[in-house]
PDB file of N, CA and C in Angstrom:
ATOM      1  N   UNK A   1      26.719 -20.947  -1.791  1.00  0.00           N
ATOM      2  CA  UNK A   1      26.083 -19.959  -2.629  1.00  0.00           C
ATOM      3  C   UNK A   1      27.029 -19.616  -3.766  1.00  0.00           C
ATOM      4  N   UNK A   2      26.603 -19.660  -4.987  1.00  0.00           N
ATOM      5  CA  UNK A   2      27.389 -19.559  -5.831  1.00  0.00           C
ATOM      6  C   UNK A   2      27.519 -18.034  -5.997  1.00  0.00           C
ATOM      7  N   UNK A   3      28.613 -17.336  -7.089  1.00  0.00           N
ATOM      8  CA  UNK A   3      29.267 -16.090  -7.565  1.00  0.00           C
ATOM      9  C   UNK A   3      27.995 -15.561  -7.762  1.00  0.00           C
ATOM     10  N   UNK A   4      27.511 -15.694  -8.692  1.00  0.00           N
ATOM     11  CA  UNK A   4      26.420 -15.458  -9.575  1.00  0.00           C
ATOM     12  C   UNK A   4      25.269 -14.805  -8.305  1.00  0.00           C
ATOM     13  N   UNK A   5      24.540 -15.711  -7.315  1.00  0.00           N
ATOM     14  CA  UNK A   5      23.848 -15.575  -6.721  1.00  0.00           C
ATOM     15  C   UNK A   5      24.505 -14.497  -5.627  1.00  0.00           C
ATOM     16  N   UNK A   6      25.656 -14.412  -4.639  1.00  0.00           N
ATOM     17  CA  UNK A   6      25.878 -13.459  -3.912  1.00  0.00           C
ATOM     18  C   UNK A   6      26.001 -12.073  -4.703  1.00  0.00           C
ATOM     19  N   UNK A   7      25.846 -12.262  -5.865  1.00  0.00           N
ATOM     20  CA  UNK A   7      26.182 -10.839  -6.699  1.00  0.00           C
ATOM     21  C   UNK A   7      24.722 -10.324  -6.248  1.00  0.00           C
ATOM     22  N   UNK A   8      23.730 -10.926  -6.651  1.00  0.00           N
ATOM     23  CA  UNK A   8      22.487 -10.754  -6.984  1.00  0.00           C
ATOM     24  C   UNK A   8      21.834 -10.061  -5.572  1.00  0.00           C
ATOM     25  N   UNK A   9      22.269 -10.976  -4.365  1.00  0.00           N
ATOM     26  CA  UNK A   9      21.850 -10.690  -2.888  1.00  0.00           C
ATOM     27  C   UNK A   9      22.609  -9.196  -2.692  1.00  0.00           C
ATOM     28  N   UNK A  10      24.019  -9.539  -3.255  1.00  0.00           N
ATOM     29  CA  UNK A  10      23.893  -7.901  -2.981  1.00  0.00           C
ATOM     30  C   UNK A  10      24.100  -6.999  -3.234  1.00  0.00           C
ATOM     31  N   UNK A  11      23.306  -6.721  -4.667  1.00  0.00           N
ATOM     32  CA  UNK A  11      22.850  -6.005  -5.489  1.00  0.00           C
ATOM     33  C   UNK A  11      21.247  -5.639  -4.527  1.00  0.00           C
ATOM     34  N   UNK A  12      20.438  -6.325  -4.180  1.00  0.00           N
ATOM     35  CA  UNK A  12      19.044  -6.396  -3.568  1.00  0.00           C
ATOM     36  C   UNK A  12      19.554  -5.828  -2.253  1.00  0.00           C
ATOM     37  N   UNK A  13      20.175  -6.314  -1.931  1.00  0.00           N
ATOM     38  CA  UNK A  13      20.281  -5.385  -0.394  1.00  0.00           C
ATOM     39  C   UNK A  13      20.986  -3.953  -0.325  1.00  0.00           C
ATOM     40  N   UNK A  14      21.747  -3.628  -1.920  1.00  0.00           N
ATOM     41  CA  UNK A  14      22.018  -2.070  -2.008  1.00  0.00           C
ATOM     42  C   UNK A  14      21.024  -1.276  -2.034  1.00  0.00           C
ATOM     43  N   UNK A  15      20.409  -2.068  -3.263  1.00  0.00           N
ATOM     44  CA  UNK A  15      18.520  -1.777  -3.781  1.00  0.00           C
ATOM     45  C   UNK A  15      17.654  -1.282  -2.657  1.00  0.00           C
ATOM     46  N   UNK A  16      17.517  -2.612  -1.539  1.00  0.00           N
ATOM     47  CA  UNK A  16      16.634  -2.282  -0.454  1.00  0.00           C
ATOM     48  C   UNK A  16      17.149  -1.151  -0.132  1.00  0.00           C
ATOM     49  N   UNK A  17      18.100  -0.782   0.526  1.00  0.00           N
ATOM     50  CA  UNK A  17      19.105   0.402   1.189  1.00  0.00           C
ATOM     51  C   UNK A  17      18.598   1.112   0.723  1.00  0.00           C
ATOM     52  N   UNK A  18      18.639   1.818  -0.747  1.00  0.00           N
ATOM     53  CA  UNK A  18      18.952   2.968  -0.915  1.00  0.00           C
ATOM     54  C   UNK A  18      17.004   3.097  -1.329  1.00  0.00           C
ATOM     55  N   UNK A  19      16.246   2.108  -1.451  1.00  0.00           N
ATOM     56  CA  UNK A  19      14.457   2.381  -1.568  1.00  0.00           C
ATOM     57  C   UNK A  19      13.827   2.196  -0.218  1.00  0.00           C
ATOM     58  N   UNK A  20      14.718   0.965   0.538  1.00  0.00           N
ATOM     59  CA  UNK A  20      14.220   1.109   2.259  1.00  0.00           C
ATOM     60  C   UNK A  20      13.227   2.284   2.984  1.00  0.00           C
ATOM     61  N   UNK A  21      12.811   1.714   3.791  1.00  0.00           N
ATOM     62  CA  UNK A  21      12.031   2.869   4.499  1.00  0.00           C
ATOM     63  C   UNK A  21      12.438   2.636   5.942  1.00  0.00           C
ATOM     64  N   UNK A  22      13.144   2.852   6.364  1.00  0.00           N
ATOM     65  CA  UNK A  22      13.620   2.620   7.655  1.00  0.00           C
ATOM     66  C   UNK A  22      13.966   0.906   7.853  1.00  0.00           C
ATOM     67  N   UNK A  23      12.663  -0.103   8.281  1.00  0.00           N
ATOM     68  CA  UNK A  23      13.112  -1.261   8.022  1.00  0.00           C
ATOM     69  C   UNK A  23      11.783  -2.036   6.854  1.00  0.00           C
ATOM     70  N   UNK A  24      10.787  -1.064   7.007  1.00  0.00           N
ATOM     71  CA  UNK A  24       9.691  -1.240   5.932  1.00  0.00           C
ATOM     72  C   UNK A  24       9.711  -0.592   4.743  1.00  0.00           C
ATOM     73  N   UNK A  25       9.518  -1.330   3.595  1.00  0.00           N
ATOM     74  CA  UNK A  25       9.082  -0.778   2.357  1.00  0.00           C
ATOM     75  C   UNK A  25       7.986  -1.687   1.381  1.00  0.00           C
ATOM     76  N   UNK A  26       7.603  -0.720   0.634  1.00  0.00           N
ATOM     77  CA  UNK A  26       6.862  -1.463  -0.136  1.00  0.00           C
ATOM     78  C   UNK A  26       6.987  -1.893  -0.947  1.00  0.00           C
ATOM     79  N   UNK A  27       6.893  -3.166  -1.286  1.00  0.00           N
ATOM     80  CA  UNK A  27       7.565  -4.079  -2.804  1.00  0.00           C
ATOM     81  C   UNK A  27       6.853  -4.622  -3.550  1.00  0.00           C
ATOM     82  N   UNK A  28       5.486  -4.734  -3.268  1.00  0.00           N
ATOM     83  CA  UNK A  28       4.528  -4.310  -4.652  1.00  0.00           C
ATOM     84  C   UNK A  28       3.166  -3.939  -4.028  1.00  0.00           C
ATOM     85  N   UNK A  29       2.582  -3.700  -5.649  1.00  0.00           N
ATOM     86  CA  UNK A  29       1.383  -2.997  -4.935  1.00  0.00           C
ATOM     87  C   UNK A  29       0.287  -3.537  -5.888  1.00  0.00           C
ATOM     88  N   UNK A  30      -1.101  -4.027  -5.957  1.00  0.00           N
ATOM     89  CA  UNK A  30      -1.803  -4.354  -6.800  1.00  0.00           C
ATOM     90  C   UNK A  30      -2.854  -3.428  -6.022  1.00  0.00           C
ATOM     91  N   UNK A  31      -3.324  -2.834  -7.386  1.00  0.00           N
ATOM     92  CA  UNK A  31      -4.952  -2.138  -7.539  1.00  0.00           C
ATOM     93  C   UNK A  31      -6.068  -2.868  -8.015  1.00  0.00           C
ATOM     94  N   UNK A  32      -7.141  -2.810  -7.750  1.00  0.00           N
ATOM     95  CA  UNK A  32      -8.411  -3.446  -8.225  1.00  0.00           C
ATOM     96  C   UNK A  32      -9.055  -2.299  -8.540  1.00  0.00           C
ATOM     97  N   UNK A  33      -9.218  -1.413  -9.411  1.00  0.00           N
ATOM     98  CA  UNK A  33     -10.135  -0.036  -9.882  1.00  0.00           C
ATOM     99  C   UNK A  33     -11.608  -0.710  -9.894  1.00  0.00           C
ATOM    100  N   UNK A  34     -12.670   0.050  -9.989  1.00  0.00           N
ATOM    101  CA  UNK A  34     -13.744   0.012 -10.317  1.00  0.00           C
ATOM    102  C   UNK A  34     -14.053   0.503 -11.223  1.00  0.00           C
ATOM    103  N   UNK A  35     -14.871  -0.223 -12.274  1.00  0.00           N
ATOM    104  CA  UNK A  35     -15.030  -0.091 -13.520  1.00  0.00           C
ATOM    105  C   UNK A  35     -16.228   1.003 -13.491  1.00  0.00           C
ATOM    106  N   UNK A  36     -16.492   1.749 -14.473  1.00  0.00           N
ATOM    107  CA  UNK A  36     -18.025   2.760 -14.386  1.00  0.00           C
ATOM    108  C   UNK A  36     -18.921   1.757 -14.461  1.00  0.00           C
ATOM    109  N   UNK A  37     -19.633   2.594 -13.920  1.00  0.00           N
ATOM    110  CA  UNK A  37     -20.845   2.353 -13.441  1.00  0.00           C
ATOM    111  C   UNK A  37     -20.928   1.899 -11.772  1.00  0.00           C
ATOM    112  N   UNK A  38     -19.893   0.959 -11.271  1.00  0.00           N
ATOM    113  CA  UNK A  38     -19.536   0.800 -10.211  1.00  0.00           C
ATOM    114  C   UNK A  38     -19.422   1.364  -8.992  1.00  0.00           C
ATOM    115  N   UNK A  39     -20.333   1.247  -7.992  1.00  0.00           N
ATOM    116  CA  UNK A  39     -19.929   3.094  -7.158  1.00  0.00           C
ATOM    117  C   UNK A  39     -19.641   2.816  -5.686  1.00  0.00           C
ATOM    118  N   UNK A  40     -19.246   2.722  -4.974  1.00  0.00           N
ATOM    119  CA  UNK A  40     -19.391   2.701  -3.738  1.00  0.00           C
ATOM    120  C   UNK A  40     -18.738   3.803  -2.926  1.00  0.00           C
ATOM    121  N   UNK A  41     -19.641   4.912  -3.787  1.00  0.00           N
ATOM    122  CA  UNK A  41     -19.577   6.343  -2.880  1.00  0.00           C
ATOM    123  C   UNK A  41     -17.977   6.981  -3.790  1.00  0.00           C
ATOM    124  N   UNK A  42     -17.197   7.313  -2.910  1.00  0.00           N
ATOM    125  CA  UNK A  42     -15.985   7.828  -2.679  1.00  0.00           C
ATOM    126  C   UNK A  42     -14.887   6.913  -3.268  1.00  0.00           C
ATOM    127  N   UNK A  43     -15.184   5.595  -2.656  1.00  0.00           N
ATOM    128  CA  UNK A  43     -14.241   4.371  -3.159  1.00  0.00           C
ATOM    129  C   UNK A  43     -13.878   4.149  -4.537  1.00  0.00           C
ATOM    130  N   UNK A  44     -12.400   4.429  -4.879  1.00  0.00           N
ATOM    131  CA  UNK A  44     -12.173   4.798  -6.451  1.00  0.00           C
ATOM    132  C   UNK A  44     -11.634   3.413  -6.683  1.00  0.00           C
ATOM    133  N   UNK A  45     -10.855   2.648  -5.535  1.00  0.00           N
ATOM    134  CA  UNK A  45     -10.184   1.293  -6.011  1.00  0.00           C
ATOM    135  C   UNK A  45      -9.665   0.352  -4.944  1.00  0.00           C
ATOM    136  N   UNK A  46      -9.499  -0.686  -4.847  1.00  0.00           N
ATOM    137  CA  UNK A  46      -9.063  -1.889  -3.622  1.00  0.00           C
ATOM    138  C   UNK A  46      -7.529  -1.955  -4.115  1.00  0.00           C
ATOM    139  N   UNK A  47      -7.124  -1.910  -2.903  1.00  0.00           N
ATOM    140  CA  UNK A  47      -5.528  -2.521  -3.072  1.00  0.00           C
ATOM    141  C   UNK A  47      -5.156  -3.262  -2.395  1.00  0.00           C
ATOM    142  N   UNK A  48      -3.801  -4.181  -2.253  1.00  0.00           N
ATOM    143  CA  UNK A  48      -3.273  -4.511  -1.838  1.00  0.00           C
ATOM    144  C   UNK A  48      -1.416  -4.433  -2.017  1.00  0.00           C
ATOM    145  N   UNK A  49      -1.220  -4.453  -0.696  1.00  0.00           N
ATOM    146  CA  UNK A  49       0.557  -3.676  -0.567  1.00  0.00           C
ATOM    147  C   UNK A  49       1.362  -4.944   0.124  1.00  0.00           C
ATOM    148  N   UNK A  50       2.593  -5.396  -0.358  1.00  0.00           N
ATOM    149  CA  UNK A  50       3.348  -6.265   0.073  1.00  0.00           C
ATOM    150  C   UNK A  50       4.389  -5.465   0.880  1.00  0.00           C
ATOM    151  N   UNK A  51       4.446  -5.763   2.102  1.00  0.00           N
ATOM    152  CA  UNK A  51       5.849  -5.124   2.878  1.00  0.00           C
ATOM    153  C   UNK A  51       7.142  -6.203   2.758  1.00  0.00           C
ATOM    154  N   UNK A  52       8.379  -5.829   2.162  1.00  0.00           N
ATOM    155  CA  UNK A  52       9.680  -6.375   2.525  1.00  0.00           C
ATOM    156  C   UNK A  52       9.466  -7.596   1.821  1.00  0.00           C
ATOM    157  N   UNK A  53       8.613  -8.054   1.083  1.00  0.00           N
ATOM    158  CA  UNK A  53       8.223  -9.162   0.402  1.00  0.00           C
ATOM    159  C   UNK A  53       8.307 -10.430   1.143  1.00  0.00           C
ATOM    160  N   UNK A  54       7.048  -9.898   2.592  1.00  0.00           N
ATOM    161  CA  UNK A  54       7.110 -10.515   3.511  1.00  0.00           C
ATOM    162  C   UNK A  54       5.805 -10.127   4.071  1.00  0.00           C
ATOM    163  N   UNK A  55       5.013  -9.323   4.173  1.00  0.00           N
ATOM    164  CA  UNK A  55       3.703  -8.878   4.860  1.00  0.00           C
ATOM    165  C   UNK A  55       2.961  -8.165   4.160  1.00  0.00           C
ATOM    166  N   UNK A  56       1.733  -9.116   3.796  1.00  0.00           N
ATOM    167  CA  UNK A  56       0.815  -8.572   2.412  1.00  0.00           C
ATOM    168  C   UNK A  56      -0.540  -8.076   3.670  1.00  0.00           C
ATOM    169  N   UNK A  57      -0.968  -6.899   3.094  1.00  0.00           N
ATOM    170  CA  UNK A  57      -2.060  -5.860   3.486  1.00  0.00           C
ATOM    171  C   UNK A  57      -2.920  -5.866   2.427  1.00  0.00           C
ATOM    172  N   UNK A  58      -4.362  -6.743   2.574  1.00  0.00           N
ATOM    173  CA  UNK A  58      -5.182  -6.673   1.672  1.00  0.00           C
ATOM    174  C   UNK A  58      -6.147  -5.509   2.608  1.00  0.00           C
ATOM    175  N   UNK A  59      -7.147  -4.866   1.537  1.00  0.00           N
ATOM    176  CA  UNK A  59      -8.455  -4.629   1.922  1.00  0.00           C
ATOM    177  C   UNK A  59      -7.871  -2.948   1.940  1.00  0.00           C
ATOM    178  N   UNK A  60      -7.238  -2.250   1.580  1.00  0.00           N
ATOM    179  CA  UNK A  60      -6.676  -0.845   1.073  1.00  0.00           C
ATOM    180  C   UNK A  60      -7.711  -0.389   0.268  1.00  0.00           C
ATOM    181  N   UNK A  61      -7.905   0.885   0.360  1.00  0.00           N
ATOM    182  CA  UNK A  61      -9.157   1.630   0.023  1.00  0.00           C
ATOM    183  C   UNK A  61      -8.087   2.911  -1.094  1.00  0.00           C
ATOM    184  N   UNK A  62      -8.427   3.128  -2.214  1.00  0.00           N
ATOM    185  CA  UNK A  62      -8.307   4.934  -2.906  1.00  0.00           C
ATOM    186  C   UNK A  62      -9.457   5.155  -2.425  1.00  0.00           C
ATOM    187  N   UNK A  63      -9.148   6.192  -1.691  1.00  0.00           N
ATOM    188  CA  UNK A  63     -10.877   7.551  -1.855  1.00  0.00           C
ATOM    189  C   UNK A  63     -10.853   8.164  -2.547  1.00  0.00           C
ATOM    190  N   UNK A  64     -11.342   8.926  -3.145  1.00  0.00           N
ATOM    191  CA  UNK A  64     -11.062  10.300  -3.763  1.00  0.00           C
ATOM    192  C   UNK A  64     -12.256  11.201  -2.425  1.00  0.00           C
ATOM    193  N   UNK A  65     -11.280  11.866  -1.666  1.00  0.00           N
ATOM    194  CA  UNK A  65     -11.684  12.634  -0.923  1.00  0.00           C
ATOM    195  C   UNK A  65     -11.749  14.092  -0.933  1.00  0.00           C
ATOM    196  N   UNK A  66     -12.523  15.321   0.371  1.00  0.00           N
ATOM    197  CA  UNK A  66     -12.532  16.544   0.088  1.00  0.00           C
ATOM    198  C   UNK A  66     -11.216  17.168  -0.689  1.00  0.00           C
ATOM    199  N   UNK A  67     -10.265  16.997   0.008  1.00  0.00           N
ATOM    200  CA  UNK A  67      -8.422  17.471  -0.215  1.00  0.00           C
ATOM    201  C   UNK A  67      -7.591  16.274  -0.938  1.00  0.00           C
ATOM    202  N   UNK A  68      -8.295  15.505  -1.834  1.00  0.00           N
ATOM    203  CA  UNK A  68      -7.815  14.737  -3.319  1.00  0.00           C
ATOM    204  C   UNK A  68      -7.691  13.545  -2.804  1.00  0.00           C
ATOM    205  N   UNK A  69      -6.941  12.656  -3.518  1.00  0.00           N
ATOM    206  CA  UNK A  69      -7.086  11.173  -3.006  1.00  0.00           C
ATOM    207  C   UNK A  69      -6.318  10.668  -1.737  1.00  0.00           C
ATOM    208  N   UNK A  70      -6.775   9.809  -0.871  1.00  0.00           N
ATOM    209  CA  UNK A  70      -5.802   9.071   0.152  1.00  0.00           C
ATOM    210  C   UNK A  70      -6.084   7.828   0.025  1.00  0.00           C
ATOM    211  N   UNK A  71      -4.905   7.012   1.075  1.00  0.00           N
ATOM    212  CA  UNK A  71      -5.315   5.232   1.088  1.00  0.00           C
ATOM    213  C   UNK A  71      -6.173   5.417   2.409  1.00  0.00           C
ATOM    214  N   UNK A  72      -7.347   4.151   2.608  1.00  0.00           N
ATOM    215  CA  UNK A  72      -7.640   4.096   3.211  1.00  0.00           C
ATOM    216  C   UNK A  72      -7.288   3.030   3.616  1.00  0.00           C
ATOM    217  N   UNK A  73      -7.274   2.620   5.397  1.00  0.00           N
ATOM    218  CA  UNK A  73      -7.423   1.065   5.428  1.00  0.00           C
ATOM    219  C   UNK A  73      -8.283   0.365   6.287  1.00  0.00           C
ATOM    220  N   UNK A  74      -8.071  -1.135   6.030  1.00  0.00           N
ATOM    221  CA  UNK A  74      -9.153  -1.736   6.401  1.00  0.00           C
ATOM    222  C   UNK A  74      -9.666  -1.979   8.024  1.00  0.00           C
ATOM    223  N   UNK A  75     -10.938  -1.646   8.173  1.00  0.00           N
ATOM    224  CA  UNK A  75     -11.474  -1.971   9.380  1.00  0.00           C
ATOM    225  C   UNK A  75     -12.188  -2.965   9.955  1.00  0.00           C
ATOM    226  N   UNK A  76     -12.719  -2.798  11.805  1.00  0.00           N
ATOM    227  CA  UNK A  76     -12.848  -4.055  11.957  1.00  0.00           C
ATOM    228  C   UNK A  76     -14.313  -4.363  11.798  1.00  0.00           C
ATOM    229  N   UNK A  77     -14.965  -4.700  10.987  1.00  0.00           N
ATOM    230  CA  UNK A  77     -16.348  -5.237  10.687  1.00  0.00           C
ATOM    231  C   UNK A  77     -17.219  -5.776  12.826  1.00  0.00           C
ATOM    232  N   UNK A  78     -16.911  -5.616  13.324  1.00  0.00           N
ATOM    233  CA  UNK A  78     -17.148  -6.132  14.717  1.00  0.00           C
ATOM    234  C   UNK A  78     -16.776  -5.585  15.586  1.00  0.00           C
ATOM    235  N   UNK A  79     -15.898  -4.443  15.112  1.00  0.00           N
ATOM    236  CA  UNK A  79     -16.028  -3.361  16.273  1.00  0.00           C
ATOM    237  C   UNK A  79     -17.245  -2.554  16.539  1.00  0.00           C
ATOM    238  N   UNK A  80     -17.813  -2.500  17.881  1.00  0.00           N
ATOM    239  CA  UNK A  80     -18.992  -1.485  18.338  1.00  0.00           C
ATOM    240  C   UNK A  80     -18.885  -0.254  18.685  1.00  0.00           C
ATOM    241  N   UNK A  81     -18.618   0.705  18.265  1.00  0.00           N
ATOM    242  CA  UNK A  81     -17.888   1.955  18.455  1.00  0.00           C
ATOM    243  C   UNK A  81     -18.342   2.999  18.066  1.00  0.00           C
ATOM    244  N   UNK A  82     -18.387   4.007  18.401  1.00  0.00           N
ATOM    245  CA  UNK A  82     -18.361   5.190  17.719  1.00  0.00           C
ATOM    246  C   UNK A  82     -17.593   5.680  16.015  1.00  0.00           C
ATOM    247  N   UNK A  83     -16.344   5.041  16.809  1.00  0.00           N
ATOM    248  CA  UNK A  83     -15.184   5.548  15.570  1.00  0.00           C
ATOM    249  C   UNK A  83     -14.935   4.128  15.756  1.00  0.00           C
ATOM    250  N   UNK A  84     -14.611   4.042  13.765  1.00  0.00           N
ATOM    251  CA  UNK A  84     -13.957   2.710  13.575  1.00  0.00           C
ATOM    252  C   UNK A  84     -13.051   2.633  14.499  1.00  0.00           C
ATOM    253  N   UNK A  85     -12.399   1.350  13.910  1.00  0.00           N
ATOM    254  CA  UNK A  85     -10.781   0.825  14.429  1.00  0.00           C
ATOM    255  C   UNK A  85     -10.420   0.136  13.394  1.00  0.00           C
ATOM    256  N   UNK A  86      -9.213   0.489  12.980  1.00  0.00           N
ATOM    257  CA  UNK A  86      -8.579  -0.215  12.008  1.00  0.00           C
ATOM    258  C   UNK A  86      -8.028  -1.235  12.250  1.00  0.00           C
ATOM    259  N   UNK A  87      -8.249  -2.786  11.523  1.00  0.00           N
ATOM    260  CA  UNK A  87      -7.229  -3.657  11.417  1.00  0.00           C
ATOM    261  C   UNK A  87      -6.032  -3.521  11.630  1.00  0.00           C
ATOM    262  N   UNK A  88      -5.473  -2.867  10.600  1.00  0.00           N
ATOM    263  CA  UNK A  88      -3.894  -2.356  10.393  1.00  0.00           C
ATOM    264  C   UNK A  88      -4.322  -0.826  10.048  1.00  0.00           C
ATOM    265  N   UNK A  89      -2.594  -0.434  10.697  1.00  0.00           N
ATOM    266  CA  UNK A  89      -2.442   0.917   9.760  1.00  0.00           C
ATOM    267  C   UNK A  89      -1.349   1.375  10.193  1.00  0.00           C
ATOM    268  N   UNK A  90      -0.192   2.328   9.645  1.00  0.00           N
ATOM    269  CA  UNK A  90       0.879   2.564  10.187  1.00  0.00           C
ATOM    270  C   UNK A  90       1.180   3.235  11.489  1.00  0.00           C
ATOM    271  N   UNK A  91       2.245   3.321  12.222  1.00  0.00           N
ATOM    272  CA  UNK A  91       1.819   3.579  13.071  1.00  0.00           C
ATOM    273  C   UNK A  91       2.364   5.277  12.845  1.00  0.00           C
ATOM    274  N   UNK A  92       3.813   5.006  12.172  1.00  0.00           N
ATOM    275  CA  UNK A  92       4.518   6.718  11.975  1.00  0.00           C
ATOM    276  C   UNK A  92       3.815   7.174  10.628  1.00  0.00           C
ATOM    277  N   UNK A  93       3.829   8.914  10.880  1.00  0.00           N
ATOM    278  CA  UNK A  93       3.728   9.314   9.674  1.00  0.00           C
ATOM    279  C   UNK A  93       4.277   8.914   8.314  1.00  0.00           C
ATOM    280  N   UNK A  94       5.761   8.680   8.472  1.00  0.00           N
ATOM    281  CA  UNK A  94       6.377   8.351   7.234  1.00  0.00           C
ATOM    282  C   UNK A  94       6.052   7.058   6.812  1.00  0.00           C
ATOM    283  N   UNK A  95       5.969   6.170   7.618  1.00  0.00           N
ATOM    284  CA  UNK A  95       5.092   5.142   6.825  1.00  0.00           C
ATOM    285  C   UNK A  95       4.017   5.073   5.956  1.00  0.00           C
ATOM    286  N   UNK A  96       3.339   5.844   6.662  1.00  0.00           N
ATOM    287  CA  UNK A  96       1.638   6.200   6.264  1.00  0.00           C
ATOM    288  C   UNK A  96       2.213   6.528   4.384  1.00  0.00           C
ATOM    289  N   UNK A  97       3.024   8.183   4.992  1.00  0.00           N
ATOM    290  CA  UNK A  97       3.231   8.346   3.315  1.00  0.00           C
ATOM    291  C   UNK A  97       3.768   8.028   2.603  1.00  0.00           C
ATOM    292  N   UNK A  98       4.681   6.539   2.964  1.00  0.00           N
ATOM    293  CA  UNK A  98       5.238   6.127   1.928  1.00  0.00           C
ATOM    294  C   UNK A  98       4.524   5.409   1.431  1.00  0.00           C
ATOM    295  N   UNK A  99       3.497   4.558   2.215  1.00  0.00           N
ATOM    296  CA  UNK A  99       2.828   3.416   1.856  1.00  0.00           C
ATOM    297  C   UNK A  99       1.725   4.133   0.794  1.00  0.00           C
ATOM    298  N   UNK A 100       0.933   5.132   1.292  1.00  0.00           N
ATOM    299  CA  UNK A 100       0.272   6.322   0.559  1.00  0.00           C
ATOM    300  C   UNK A 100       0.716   6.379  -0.744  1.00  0.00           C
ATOM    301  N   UNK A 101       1.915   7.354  -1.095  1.00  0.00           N
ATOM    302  CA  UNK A 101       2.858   7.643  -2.322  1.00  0.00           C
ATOM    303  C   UNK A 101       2.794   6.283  -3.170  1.00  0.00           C
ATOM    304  N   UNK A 102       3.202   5.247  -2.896  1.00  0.00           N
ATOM    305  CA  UNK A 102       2.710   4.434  -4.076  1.00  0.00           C
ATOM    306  C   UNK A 102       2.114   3.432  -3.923  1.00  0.00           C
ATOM    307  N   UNK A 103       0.827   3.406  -3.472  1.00  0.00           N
ATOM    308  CA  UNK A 103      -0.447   2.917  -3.866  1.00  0.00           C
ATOM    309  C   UNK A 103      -1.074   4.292  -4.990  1.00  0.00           C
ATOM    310  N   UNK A 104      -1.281   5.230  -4.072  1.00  0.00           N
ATOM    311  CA  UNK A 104      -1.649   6.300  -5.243  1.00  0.00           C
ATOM    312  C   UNK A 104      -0.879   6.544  -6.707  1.00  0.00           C
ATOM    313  N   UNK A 105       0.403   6.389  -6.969  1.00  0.00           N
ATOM    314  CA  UNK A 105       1.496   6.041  -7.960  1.00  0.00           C
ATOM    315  C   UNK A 105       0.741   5.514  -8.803  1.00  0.00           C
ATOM    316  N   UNK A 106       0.770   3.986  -8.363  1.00  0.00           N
ATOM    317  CA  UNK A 106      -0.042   2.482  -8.784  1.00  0.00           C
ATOM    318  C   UNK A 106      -1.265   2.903  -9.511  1.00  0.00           C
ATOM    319  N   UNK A 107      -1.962   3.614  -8.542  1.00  0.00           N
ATOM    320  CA  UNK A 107      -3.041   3.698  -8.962  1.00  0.00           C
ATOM    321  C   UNK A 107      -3.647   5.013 -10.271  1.00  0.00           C
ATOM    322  N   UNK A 108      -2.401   6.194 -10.466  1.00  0.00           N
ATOM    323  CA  UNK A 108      -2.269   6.751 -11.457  1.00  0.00           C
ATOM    324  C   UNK A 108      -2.172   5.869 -12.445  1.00  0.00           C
ATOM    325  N   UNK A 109      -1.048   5.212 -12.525  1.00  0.00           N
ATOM    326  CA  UNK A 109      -0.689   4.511 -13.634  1.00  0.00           C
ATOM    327  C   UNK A 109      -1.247   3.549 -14.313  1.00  0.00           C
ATOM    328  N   UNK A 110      -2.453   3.042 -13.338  1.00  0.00           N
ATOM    329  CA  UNK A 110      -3.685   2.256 -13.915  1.00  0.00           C
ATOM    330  C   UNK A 110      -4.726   2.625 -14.760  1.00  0.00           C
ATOM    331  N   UNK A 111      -4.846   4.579 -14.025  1.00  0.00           N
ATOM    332  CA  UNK A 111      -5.924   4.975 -14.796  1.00  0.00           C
ATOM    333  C   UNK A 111      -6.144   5.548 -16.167  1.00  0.00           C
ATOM    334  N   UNK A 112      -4.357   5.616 -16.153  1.00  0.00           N
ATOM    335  CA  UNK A 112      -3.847   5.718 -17.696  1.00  0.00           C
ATOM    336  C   UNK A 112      -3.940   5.045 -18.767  1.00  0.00           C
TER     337      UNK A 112
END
């Protein structure tokens, strides 16, 4: 590994450190907004979130809900249930809101 490149690795692993989320974070995020006219209720936009630039989460929901916007996520089309079940979803709070915090971010900055 050359000079150049171990600089770089660890520069990225200070980076991760100090943006880390325990051992998850999020390292990008793409929005799909819905254009007007477009409605599906509540549903303001589709996302998708890359973890550790290693585990991509498609099918992320903006609501704009009673108490302002949240992420939603995706469920199982084949579950028989009462109450959904989600595909994925975090399991700790702080995940939830980190993953939350910027998709919603993302998704400010789109509508700008």
């Amino acid at each position: 590994m050359s000079e150049n490149t171990a600089e770089k690795t660890t520069e990225n692993i200070i980076q991760n450190e100090s943006t880390s989320f325990d051992c998850l974070a999020v390292t990008n995020v793409q929005i799909f907004p819905f254009k007007e006219g477009m409605s599906l209720g509540k549903i303001k936009a589709m996302a998708s979130v890359v973890l550790n630039d290693q585990f991509q989460i498609r099918g992320l929901r903006v609501v704009d809900g009673t108490h302002g916007y949240f992420v939603g996520y995706p469920s199982d089309p084949f579950f028989k249930g009462e109450e959904s079940r989600y595909v994925c979803a975090p399991i700790t709070r702080q995940l939830r809101e980190h993953i939350e915090n910027c998709v919603l971010e993302r998704y400010q900055q789109c509508m700008n």
